[in-house]
PDB file of N, CA and C in Angstrom:
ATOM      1  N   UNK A   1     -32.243 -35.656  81.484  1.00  0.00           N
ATOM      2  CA  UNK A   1     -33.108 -34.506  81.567  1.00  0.00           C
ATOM      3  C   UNK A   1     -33.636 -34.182  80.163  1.00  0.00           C
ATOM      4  N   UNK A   2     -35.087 -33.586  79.938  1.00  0.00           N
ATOM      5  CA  UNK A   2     -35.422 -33.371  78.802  1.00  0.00           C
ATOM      6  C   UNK A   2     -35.079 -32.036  78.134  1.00  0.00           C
ATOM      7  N   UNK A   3     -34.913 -31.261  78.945  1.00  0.00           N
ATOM      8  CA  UNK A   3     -34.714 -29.728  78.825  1.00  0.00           C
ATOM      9  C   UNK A   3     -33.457 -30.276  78.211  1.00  0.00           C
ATOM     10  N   UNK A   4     -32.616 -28.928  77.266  1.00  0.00           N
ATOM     11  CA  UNK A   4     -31.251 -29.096  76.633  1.00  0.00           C
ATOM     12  C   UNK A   4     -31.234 -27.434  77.054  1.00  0.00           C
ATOM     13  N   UNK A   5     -29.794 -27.043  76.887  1.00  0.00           N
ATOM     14  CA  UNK A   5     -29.683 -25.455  76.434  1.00  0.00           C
ATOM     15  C   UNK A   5     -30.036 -25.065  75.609  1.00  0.00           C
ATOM     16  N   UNK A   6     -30.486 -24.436  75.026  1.00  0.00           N
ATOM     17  CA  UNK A   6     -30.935 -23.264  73.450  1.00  0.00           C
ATOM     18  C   UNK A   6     -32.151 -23.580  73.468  1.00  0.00           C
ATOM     19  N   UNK A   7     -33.129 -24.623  73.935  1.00  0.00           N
ATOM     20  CA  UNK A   7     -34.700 -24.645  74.205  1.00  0.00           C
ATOM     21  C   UNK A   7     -35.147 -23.551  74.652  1.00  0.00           C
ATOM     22  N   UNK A   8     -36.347 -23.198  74.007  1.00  0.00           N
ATOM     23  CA  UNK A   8     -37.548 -21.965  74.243  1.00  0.00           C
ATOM     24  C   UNK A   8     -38.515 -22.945  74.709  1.00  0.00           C
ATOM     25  N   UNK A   9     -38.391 -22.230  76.037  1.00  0.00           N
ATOM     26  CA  UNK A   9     -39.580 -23.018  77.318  1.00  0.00           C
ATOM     27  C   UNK A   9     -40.733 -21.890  77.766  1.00  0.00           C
ATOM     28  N   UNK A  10     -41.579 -22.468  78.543  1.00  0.00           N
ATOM     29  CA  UNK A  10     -42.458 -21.556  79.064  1.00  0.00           C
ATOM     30  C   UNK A  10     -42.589 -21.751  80.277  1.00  0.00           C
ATOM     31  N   UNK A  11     -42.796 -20.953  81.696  1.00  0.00           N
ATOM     32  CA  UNK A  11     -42.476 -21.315  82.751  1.00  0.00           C
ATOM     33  C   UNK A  11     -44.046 -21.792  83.084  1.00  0.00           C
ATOM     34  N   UNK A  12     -44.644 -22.857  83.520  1.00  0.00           N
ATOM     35  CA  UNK A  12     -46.078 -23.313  83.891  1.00  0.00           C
ATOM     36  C   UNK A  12     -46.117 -22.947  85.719  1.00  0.00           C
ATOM     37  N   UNK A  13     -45.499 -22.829  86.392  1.00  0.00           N
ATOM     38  CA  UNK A  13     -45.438 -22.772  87.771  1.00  0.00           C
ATOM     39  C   UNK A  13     -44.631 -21.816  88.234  1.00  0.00           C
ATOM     40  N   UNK A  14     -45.017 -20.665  89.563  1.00  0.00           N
ATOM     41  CA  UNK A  14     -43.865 -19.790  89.885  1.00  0.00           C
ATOM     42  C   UNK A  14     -44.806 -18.425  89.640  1.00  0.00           C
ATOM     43  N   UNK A  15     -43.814 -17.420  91.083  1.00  0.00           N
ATOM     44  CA  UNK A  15     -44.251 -16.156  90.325  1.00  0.00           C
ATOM     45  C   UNK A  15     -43.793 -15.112  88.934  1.00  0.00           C
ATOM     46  N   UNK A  16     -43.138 -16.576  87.919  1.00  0.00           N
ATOM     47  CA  UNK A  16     -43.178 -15.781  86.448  1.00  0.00           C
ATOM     48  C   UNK A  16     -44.017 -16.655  85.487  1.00  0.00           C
ATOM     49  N   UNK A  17     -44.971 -17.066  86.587  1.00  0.00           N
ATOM     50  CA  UNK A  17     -45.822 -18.466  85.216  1.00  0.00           C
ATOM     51  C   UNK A  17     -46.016 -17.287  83.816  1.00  0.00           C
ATOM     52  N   UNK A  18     -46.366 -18.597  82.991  1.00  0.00           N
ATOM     53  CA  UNK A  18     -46.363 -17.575  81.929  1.00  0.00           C
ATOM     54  C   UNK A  18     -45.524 -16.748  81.123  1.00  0.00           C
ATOM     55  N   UNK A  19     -44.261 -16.980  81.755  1.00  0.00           N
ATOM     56  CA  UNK A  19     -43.521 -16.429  80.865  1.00  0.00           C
ATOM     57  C   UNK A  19     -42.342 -17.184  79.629  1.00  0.00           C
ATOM     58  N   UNK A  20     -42.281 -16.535  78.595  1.00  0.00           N
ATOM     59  CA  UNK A  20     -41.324 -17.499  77.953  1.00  0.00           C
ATOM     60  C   UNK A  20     -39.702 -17.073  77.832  1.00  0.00           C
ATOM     61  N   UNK A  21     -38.823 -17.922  77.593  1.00  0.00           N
ATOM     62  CA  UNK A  21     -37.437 -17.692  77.224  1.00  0.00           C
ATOM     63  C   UNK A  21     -36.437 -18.638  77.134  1.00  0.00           C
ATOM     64  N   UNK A  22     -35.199 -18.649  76.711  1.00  0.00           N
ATOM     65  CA  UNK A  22     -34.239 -19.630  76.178  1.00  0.00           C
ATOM     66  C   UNK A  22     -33.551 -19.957  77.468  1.00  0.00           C
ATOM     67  N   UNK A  23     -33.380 -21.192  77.052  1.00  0.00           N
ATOM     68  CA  UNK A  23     -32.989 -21.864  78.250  1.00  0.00           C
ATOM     69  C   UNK A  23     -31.072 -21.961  78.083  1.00  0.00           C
ATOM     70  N   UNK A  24     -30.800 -20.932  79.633  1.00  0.00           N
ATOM     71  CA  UNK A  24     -29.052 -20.128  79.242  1.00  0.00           C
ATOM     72  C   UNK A  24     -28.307 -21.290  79.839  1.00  0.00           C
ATOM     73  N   UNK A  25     -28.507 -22.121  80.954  1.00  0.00           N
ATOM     74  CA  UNK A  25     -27.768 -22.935  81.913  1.00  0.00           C
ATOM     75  C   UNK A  25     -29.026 -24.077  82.206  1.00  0.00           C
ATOM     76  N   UNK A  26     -27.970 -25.739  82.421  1.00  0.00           N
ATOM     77  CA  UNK A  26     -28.604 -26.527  82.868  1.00  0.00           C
ATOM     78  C   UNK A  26     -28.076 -27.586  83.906  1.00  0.00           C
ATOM     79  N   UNK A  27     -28.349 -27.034  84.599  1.00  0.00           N
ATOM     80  CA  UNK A  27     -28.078 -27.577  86.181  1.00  0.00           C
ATOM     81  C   UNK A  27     -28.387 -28.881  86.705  1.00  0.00           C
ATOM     82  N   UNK A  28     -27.336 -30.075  85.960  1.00  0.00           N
ATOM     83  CA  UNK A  28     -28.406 -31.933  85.550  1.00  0.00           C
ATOM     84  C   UNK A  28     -28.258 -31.898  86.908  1.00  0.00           C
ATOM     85  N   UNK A  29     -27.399 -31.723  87.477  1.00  0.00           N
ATOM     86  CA  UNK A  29     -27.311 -32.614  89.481  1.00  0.00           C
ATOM     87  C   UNK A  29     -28.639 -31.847  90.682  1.00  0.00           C
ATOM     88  N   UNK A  30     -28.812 -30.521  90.017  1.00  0.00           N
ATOM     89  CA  UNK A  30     -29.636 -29.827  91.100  1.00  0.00           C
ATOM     90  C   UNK A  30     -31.098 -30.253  90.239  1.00  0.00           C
ATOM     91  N   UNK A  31     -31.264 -30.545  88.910  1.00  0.00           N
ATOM     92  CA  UNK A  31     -32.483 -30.876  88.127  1.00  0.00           C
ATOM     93  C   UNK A  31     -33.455 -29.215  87.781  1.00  0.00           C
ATOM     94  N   UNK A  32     -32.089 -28.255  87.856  1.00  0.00           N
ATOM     95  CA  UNK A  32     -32.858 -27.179  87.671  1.00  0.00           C
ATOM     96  C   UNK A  32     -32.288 -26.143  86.583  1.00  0.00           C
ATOM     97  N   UNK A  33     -32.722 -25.397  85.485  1.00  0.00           N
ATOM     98  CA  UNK A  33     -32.603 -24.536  84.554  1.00  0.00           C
ATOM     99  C   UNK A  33     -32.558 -23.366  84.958  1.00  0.00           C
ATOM    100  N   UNK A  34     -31.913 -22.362  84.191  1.00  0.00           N
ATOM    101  CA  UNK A  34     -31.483 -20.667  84.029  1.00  0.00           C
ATOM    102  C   UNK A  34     -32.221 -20.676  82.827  1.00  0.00           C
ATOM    103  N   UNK A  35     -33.324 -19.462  83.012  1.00  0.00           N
ATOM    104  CA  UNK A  35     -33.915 -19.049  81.440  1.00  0.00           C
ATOM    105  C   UNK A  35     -33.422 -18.059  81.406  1.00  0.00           C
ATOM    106  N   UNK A  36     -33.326 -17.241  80.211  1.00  0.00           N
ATOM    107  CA  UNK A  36     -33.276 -15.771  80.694  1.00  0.00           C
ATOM    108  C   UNK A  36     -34.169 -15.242  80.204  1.00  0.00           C
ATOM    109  N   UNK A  37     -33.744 -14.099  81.620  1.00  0.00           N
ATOM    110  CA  UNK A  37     -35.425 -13.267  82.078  1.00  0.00           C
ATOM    111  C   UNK A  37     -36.255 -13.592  82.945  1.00  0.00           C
ATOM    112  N   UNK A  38     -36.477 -14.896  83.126  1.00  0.00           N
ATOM    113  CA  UNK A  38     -37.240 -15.488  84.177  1.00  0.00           C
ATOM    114  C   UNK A  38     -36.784 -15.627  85.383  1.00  0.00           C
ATOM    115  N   UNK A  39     -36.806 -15.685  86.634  1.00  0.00           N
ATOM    116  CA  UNK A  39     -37.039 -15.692  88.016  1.00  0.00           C
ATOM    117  C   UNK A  39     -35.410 -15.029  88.207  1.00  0.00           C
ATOM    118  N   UNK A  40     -35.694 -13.110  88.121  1.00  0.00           N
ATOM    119  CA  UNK A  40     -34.385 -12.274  88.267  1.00  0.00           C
ATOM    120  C   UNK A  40     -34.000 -12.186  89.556  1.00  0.00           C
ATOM    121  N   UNK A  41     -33.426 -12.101  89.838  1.00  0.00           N
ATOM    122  CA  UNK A  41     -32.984 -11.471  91.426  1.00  0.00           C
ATOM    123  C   UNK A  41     -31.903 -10.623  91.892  1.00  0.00           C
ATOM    124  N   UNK A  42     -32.073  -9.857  92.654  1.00  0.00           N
ATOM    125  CA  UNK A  42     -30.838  -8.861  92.985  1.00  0.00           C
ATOM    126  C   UNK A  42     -29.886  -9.329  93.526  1.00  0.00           C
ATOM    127  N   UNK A  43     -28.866  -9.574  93.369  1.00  0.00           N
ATOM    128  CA  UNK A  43     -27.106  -9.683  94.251  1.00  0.00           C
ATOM    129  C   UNK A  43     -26.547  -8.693  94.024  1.00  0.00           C
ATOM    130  N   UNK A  44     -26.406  -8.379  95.773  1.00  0.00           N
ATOM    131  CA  UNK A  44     -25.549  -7.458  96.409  1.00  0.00           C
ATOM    132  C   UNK A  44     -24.155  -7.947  95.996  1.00  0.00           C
ATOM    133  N   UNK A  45     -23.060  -7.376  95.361  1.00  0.00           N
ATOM    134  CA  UNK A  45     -21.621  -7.512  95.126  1.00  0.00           C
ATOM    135  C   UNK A  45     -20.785  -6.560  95.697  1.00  0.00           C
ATOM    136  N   UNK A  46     -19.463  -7.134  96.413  1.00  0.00           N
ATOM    137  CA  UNK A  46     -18.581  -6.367  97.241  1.00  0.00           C
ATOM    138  C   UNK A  46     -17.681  -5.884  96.576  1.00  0.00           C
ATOM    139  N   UNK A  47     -17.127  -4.493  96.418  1.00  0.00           N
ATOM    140  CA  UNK A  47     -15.833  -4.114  95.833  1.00  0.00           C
ATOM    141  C   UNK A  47     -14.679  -5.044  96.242  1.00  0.00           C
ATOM    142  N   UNK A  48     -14.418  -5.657  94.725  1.00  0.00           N
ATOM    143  CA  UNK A  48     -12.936  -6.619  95.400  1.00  0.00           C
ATOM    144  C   UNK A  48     -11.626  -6.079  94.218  1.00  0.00           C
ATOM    145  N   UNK A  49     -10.460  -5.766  95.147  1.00  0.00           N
ATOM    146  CA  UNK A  49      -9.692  -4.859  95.087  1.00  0.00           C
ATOM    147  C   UNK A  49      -8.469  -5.434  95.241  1.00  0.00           C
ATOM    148  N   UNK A  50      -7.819  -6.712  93.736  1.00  0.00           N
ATOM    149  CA  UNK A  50      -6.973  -7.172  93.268  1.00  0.00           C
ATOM    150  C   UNK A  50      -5.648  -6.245  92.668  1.00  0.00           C
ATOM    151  N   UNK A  51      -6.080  -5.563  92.430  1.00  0.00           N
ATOM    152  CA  UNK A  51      -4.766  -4.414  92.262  1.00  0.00           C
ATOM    153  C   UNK A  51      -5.057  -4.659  90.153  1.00  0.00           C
ATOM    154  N   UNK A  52      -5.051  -3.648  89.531  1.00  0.00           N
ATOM    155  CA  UNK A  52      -4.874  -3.865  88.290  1.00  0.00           C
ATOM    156  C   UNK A  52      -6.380  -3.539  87.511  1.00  0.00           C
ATOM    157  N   UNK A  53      -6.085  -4.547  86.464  1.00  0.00           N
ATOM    158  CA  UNK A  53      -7.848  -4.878  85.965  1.00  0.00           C
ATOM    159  C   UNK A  53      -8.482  -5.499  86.121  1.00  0.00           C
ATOM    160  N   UNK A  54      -8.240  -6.465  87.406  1.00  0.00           N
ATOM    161  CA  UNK A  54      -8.144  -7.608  87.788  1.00  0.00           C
ATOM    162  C   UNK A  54      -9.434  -7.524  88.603  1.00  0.00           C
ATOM    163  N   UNK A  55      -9.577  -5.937  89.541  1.00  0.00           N
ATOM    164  CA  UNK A  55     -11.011  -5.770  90.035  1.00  0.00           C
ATOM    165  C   UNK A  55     -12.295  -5.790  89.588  1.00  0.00           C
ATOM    166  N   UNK A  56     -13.303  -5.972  90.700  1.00  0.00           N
ATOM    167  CA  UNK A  56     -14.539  -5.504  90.370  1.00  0.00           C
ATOM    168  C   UNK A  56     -15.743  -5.141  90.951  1.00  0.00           C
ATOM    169  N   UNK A  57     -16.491  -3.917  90.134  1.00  0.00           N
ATOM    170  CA  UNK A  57     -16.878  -2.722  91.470  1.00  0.00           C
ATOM    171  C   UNK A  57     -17.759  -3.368  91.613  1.00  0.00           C
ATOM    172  N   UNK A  58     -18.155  -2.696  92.961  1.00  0.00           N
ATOM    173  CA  UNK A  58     -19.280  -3.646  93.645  1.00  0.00           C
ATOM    174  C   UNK A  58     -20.661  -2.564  93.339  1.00  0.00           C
ATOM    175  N   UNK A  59     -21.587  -3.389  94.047  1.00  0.00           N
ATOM    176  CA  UNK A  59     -23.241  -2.991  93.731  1.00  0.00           C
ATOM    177  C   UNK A  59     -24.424  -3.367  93.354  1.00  0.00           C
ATOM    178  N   UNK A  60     -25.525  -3.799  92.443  1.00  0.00           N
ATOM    179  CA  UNK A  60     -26.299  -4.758  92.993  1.00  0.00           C
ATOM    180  C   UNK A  60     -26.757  -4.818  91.534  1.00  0.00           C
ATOM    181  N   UNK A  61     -26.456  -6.137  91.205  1.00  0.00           N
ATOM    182  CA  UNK A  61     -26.316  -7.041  89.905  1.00  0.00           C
ATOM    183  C   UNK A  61     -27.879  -7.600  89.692  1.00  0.00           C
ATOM    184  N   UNK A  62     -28.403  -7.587  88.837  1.00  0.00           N
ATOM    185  CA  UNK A  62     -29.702  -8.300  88.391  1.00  0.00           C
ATOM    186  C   UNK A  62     -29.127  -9.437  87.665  1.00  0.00           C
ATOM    187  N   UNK A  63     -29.370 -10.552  88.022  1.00  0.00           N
ATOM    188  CA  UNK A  63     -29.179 -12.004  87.249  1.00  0.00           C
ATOM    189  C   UNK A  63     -30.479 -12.784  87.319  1.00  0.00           C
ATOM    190  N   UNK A  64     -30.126 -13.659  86.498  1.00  0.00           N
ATOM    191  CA  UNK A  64     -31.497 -14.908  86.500  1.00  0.00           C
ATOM    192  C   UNK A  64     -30.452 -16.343  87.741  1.00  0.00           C
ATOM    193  N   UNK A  65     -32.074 -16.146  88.057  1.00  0.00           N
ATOM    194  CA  UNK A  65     -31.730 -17.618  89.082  1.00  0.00           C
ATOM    195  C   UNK A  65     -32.374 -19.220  88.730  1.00  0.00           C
ATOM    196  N   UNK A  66     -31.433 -20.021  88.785  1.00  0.00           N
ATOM    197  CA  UNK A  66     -32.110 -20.975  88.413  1.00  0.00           C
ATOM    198  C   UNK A  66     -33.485 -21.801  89.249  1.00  0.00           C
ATOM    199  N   UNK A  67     -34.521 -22.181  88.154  1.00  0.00           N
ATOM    200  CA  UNK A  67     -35.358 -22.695  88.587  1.00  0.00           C
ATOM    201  C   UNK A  67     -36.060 -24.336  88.667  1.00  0.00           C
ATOM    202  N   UNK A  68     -36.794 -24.752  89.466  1.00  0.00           N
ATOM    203  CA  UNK A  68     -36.737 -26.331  88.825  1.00  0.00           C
ATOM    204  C   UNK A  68     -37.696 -26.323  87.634  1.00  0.00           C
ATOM    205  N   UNK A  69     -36.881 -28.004  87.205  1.00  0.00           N
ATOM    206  CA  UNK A  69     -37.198 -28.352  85.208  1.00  0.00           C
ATOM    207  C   UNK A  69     -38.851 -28.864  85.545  1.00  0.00           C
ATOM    208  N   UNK A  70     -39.206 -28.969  86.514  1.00  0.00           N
ATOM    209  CA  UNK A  70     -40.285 -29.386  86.677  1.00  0.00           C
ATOM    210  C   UNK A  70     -41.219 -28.126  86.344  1.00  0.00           C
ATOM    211  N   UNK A  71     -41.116 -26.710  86.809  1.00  0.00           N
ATOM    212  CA  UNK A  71     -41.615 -25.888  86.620  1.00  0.00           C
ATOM    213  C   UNK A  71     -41.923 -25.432  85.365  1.00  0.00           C
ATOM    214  N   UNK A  72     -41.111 -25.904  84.317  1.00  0.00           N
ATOM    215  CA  UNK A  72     -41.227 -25.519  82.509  1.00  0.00           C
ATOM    216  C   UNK A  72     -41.593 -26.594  81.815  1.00  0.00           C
ATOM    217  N   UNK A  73     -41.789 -25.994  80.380  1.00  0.00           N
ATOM    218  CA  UNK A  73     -42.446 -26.960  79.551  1.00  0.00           C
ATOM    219  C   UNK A  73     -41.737 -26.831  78.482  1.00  0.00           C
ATOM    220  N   UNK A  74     -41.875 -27.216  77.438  1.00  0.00           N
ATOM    221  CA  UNK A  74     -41.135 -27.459  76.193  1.00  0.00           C
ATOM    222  C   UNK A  74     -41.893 -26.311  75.092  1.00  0.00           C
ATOM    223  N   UNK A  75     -41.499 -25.622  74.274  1.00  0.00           N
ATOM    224  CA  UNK A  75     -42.728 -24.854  73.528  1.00  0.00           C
ATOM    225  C   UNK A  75     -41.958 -25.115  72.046  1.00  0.00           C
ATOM    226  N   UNK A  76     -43.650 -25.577  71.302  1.00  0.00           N
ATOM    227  CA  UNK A  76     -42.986 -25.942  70.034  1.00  0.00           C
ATOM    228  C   UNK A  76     -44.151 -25.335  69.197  1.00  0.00           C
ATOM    229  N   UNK A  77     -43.688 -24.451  68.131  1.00  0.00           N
ATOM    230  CA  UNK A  77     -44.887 -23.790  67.720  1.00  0.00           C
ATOM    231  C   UNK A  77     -45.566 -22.667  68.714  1.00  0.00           C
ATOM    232  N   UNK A  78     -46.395 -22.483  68.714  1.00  0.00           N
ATOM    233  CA  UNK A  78     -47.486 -21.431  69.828  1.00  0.00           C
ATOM    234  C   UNK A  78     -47.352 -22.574  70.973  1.00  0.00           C
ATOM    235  N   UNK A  79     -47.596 -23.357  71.134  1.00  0.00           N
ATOM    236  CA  UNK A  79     -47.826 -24.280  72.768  1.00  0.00           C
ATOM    237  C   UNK A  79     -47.209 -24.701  72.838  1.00  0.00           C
ATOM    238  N   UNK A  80     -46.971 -25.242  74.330  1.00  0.00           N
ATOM    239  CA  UNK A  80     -46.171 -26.431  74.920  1.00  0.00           C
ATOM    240  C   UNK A  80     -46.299 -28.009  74.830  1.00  0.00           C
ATOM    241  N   UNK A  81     -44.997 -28.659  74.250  1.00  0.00           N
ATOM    242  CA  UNK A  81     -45.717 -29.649  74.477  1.00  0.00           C
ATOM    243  C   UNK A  81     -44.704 -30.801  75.390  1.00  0.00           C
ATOM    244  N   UNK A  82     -44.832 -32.085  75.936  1.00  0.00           N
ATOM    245  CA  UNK A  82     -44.736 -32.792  76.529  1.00  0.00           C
ATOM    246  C   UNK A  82     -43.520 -33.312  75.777  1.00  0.00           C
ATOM    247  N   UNK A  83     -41.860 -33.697  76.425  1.00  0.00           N
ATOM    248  CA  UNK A  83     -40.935 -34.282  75.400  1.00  0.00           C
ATOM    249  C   UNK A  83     -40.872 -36.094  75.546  1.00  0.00           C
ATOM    250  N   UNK A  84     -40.834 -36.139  74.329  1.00  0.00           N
ATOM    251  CA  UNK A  84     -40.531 -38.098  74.550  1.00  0.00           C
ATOM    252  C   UNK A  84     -39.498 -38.240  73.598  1.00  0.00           C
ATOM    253  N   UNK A  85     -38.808 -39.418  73.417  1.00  0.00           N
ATOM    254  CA  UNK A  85     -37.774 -40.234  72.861  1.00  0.00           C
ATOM    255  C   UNK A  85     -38.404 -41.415  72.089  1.00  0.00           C
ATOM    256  N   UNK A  86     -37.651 -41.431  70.896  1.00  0.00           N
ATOM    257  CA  UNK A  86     -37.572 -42.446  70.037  1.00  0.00           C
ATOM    258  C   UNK A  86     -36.103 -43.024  69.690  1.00  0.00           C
ATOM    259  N   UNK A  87     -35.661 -44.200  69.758  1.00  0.00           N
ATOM    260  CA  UNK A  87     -34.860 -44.834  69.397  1.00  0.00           C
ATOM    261  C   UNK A  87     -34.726 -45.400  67.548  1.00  0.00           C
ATOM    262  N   UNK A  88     -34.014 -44.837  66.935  1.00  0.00           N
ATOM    263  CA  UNK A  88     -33.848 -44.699  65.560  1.00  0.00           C
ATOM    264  C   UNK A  88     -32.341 -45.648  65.036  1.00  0.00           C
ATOM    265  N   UNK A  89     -32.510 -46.617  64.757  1.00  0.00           N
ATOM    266  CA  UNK A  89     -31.282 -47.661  64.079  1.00  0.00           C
ATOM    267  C   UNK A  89     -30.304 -46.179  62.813  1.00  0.00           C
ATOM    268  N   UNK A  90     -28.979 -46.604  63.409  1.00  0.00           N
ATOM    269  CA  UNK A  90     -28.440 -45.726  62.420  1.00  0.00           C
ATOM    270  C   UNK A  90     -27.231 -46.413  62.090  1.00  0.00           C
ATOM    271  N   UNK A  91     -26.225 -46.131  61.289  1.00  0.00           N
ATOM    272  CA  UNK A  91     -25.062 -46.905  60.790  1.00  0.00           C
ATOM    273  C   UNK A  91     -24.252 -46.231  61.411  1.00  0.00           C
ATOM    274  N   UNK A  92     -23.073 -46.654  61.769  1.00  0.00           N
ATOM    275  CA  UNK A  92     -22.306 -46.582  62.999  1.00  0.00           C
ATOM    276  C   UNK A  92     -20.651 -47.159  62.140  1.00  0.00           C
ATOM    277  N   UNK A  93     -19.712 -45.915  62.377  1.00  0.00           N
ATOM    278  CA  UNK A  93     -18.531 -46.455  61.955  1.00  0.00           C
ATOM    279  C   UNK A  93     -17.062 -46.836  62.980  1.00  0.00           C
ATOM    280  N   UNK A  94     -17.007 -48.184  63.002  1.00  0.00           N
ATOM    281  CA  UNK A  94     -15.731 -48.098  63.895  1.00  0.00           C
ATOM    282  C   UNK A  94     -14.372 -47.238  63.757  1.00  0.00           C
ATOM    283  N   UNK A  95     -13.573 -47.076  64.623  1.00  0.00           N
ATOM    284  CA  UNK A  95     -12.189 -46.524  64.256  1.00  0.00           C
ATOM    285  C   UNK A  95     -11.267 -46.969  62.964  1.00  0.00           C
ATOM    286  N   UNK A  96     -11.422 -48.043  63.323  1.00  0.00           N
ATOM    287  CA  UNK A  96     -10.671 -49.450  61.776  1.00  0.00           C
ATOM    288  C   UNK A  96     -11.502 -49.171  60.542  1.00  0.00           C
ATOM    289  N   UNK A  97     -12.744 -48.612  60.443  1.00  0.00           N
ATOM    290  CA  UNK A  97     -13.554 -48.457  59.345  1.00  0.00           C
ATOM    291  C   UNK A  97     -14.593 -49.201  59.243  1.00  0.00           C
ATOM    292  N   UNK A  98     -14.645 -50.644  59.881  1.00  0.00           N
ATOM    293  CA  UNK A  98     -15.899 -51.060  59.458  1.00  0.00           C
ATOM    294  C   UNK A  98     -16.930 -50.555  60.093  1.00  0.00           C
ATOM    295  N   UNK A  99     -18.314 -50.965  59.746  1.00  0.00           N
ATOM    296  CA  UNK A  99     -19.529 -50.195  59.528  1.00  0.00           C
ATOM    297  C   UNK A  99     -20.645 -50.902  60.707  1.00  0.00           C
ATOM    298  N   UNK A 100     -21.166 -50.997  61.654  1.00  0.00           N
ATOM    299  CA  UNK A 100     -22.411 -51.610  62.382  1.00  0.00           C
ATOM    300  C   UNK A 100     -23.495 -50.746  62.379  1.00  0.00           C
ATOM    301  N   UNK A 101     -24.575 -51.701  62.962  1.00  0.00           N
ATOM    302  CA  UNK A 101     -25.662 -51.135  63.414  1.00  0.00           C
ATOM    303  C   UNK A 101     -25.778 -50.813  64.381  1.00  0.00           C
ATOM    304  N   UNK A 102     -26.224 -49.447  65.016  1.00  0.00           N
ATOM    305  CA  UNK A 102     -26.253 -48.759  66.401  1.00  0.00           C
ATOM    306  C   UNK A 102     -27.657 -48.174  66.623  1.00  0.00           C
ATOM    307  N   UNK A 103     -28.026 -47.825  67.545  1.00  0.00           N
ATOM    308  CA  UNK A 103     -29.139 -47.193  68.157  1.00  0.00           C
ATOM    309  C   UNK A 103     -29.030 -45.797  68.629  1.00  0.00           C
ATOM    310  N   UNK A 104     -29.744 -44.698  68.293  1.00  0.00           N
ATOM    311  CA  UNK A 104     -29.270 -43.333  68.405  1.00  0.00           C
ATOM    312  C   UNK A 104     -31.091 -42.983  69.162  1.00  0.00           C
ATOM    313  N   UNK A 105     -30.841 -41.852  70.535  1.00  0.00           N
ATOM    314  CA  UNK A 105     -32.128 -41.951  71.083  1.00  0.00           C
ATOM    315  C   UNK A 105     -32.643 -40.195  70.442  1.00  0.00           C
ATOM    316  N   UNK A 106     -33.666 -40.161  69.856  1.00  0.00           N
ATOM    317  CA  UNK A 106     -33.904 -38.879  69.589  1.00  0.00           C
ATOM    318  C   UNK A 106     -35.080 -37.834  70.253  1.00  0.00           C
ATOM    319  N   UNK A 107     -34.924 -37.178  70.983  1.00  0.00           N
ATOM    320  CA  UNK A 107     -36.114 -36.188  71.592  1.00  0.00           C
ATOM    321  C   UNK A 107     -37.399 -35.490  70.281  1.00  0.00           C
ATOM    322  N   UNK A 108     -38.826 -36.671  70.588  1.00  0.00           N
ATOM    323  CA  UNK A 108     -39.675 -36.161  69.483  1.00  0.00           C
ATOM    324  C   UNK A 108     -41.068 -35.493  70.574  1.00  0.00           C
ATOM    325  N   UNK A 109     -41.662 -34.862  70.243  1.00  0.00           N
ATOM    326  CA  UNK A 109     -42.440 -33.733  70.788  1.00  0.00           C
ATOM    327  C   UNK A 109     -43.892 -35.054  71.246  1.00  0.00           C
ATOM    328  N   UNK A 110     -44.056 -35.007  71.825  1.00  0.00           N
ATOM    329  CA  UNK A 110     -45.738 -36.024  72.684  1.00  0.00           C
ATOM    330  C   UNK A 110     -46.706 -35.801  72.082  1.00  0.00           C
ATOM    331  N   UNK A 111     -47.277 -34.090  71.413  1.00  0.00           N
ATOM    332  CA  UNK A 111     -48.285 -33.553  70.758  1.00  0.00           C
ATOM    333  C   UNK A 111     -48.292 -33.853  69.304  1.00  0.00           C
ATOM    334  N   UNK A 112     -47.169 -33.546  68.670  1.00  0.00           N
ATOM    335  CA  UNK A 112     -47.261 -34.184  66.877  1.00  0.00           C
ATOM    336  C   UNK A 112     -46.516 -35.561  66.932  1.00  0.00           C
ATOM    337  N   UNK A 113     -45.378 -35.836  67.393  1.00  0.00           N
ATOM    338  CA  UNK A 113     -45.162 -36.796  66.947  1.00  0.00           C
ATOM    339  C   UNK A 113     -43.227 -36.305  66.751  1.00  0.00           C
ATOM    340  N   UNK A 114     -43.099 -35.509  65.942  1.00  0.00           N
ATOM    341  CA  UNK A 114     -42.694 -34.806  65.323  1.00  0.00           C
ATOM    342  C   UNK A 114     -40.948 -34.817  66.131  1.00  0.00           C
ATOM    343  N   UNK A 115     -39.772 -34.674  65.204  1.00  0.00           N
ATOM    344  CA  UNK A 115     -38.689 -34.665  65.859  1.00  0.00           C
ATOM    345  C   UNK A 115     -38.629 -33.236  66.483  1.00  0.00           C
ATOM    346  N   UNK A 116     -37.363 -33.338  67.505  1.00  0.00           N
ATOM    347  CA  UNK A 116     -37.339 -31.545  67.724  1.00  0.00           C
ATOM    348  C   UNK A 116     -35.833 -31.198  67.543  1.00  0.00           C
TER     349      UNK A 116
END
């Protein structure tokens, strides 16, 4: 998935297009993100009555719901842009100490070029 957590996305699709925020949860098996702020919804919660401090009162919780990654974009600078990968040779140390060559894949932005 291209999305990561701590990304500032913008939602392109949905009734919160247009809006921006950090991306809180990432959901790889459902292919869908938690921003927060974006697509809130009310849950009804039941008084549950563990004995102690252990409870918790019930009543109607505003949370963010997750949405699909298809729906957001990447925002770098003022706009969004499109994410791609570059593969970058790096030096690589075994457990024993010696030293190889390895391949490390890095997320660089489609519009500059540019790492992110």
């Amino acid at each position: 998935m291209k999305i990561k957590k701590g990304d500032t996305v913008r939602v392109i699709a949905g009734k919160d297009k247009g809006a921006e925020g950090k991306v809180i949860r990432v959901l790889r098996e459902e292919q869908r993100v938690v921003v927060e702020g974006v697509n809130r919804v009310k849950k009804h919660t039941k008084v549950v009555d563990q004995g102690g401090r252990a409870g918790t009162t019930g009543g109607i919780v505003t949370t963010e719901a997750p949405i699909h990654v298809s729906n957001v974009m990447l925002v770098e600078g003022k706009d969004v842009t499109r994410v791609g990968f570059r593969r970058e040779e790096v030096l690589k140390t075994r457990p024993d100490g010696s030293q190889y060559a390895g391949f490390r894949s890095v997320r660089i932005s489609r519009k500059t070029g540019k790492d992110i």
